[in-house]
Protein backbone atom coordinates (compact mmCIF):
# COMPACT_ATOMS: atom_id res chain seq x y z
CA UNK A 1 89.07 98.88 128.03
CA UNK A 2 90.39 102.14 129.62
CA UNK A 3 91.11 104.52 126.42
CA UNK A 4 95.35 104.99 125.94
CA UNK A 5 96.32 108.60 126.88
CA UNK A 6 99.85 110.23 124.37
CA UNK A 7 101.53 113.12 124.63
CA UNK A 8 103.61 113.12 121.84
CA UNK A 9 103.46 116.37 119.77
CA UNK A 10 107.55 116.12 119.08
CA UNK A 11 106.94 116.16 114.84
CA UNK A 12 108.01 118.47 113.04
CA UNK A 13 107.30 120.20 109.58
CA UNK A 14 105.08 117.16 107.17
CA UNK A 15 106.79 118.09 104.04
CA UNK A 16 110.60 117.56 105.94
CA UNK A 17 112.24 114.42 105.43
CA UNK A 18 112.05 112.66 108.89
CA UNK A 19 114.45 111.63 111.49
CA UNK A 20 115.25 108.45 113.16
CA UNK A 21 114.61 109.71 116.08
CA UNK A 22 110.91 111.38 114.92
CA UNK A 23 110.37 107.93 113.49
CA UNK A 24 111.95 106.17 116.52
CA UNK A 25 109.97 108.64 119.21
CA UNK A 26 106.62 107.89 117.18
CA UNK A 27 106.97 104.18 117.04
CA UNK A 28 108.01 103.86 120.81
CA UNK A 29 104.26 106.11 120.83
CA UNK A 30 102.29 103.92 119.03
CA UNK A 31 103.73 100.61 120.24
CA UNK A 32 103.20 101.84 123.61
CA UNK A 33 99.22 101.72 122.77
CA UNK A 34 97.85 98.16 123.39
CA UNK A 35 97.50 95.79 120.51
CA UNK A 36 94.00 94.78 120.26
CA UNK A 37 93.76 98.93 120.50
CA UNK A 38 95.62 99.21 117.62
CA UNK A 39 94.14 96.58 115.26
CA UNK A 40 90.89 98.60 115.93
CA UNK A 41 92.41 101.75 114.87
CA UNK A 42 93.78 100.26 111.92
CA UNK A 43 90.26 98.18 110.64
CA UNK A 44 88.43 101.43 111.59
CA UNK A 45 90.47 103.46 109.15
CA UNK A 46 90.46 100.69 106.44
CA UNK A 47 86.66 101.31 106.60
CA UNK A 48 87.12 105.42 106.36
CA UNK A 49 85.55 105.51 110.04
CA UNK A 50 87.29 106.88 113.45
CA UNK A 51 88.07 104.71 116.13
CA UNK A 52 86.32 104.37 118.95
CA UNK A 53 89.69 105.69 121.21
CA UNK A 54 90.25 109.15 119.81
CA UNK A 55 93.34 109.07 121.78
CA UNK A 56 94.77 106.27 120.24
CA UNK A 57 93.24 107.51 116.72
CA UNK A 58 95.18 110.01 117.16
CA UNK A 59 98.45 108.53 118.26
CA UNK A 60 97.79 106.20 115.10
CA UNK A 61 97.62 109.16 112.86
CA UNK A 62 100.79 110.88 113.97
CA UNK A 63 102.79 107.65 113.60
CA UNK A 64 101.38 106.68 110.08
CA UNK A 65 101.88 110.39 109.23
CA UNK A 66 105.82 110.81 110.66
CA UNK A 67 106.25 107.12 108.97
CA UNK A 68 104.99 108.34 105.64
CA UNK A 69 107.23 111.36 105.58
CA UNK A 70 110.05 111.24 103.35
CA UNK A 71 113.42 110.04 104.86
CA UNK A 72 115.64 112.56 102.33
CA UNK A 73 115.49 115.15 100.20
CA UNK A 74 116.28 113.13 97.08
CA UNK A 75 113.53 111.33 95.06
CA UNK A 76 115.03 107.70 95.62
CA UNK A 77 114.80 108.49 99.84
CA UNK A 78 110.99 109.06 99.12
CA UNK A 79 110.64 105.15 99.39
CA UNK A 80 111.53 103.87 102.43
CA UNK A 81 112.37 100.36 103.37
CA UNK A 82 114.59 100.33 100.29
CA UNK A 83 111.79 99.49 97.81
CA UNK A 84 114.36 100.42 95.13
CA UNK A 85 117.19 98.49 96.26
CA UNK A 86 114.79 95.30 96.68
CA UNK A 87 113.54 95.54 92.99
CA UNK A 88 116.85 95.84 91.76
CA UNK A 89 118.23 93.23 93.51
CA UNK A 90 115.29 90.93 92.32
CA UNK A 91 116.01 92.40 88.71
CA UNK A 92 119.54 91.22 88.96
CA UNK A 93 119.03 87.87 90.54
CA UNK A 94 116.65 87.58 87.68
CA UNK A 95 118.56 88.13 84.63
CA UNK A 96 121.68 86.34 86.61
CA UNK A 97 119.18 83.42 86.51
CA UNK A 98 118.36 83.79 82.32
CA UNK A 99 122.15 84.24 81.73
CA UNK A 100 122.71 80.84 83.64
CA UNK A 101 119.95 78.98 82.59
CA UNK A 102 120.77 80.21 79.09
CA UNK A 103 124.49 79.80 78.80
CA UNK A 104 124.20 76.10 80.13
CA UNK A 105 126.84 76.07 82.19
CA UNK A 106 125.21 75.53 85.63
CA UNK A 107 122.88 72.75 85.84
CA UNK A 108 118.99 74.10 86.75
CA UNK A 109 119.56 72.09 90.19
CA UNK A 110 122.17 74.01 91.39
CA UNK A 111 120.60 77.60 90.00
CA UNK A 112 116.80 77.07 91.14
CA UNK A 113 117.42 79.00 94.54
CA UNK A 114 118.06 82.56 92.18
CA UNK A 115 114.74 82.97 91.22
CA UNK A 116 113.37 81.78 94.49
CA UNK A 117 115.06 84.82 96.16
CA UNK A 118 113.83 87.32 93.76
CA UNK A 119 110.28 86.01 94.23
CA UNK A 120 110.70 86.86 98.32
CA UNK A 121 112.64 89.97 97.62
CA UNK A 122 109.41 90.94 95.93
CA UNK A 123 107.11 89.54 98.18
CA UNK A 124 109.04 91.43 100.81
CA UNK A 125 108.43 94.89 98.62
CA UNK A 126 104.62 94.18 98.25
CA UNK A 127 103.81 93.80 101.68
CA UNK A 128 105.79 96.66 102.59
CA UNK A 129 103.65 99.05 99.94
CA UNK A 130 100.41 97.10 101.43
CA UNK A 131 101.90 98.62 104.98
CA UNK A 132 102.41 102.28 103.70
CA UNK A 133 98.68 101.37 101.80
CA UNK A 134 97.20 101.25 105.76
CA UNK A 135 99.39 103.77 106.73
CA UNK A 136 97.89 106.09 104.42
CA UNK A 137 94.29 105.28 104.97
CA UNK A 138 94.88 106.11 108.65
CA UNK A 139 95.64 109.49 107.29
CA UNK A 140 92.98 109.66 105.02
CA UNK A 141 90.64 109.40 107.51
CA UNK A 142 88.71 112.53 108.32
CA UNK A 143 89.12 113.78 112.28
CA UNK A 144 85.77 115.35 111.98
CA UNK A 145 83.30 112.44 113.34
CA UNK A 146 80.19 114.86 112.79
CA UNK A 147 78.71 112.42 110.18
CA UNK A 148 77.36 108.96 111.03
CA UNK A 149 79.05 107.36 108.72
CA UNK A 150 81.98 108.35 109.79
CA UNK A 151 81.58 107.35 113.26
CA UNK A 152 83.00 104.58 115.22
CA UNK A 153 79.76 103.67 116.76
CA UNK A 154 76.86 100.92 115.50
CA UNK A 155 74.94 102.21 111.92
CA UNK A 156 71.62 103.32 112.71
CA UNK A 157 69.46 100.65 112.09
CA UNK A 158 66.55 101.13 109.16
């Protein structure tokens, strides 16, 4: 497979809240890089190794870092997705659900989709922390691929 060629050098300070368009410009980037490229990148740097595309490693590590960047300047924008609004909206569906159940008024037939929403609503929030997990491992990984561990390639065999 013919290694993906980038040219997107259009981020700006790492410690700046991001913009849509940085985080627009760097997803058009990385979805422009094949998918079977990409799951590489992304199992290589769940194993702390480089891919084999140093291109594309590279075009994997600018996205992940632009999509880790904050999206304000106040502590609740540091979360994006809305991880805060989806935990309090699964808090309140919760104790909506006790007050119901509690009070008796409602029958449990007629209440039992409550809690089944705040059980997706934070299903929804885990998987997005397990995405910014990855995206932070492709970070992680060193760009120096001087050691063989740290290589791409087959382990020596001994």
């Amino acid at each position: 497979m013919a290694p993906f060629r980038c040219n997107h050098h259009g981020v700006t300070d790492a410690r700046m809240p991001t913009t849509r368009d940085e985080r627009r410009a760097a997803g058009t980037v990385w979805r422009a890089v094949p998918y079977p490229v990409r799951k590489q990148v992304v199992t290589a740097a769940r194993r702390g190794r480089i891919s084999a595309d140093p291109i594309a490693f590279e075009t994997g590590r600018e996205w992940a870092a632009t999509m880790l960047r904050p999206r304000g300047q106040h502590w609740w924008q540091r979360h994006p997705g809305r991880t805060w609004l989806r935990l309090a909206l699964a808090g309140g569906v919760v104790a909506e659900t006790i007050w119901l159940v509690s009070s008796g008024r409602p029958p449990w037939a007629t209440v039992w989709p409550l809690p089944v929403i705040a059980y997706l609503l934070v299903l929804l929030t885990l998987f997005n922390l397990g995405v910014r997990r990855s995206l932070r491992r492709i970070v992680a990984v060193p760009t120096d691929p001087a050691s063989p561990e740290l290589s791409a390639g087959r382990p020596p065999s001994g």
